[in-house]
Protein backbone atom coordinates (compact mmCIF):
# COMPACT_ATOMS: atom_id res chain seq x y z
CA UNK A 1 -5.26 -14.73 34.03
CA UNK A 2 -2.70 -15.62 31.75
CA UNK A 3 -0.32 -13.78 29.85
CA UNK A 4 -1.07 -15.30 26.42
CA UNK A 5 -3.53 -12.97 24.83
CA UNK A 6 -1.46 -9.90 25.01
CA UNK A 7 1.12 -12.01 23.77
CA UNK A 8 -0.78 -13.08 20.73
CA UNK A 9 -2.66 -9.33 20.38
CA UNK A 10 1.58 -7.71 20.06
CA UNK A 11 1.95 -10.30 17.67
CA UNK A 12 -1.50 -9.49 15.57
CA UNK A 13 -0.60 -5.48 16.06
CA UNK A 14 3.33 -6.34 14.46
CA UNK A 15 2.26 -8.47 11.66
CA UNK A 16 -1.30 -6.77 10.56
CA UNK A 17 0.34 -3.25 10.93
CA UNK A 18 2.75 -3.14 8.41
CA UNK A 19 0.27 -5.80 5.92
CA UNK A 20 -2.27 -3.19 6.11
CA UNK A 21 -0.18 -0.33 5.47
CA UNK A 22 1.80 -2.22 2.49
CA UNK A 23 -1.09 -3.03 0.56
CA UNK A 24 -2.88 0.29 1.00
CA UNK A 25 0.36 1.97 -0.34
CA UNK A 26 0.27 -0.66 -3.14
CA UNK A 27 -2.72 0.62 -4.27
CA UNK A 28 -1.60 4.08 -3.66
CA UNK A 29 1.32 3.42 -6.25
CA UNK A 30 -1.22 1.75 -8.55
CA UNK A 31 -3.14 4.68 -8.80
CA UNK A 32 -0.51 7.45 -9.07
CA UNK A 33 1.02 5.44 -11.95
CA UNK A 34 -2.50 5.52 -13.81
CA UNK A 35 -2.48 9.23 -13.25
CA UNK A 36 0.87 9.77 -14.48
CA UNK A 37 0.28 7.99 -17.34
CA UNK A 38 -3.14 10.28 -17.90
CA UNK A 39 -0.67 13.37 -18.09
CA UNK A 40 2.79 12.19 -19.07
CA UNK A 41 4.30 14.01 -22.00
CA UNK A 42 6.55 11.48 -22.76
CA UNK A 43 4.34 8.82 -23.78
CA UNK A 44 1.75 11.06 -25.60
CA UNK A 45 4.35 12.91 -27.58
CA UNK A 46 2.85 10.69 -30.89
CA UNK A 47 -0.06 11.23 -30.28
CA UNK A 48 -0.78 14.65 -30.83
């Protein structure tokens, strides 16, 4: 058996990782900045 696979599997485990956790915390950011905005004094100072 070769070596290859688990070469190619550390590879798919180094890149995909850190992908998958950057885009789930860019949609994590995404959504806190909507809710922010929902509540932020700041910007609804005018309105009121």
């Amino acid at each position: 058996m070769t070596h290859w696979p688990f070469i190619v599997g550390a590879y798919v485990i180094a890149i995909g990782v850190p992908l998958v956790l950057g885009i789930e915390a860019a949609f994590r950011v995404r959504a806190a900045r909507r809710r922010l905005e929902a509540i932020d004094i700041r910007r609804n100072r005018g309105n009121a």
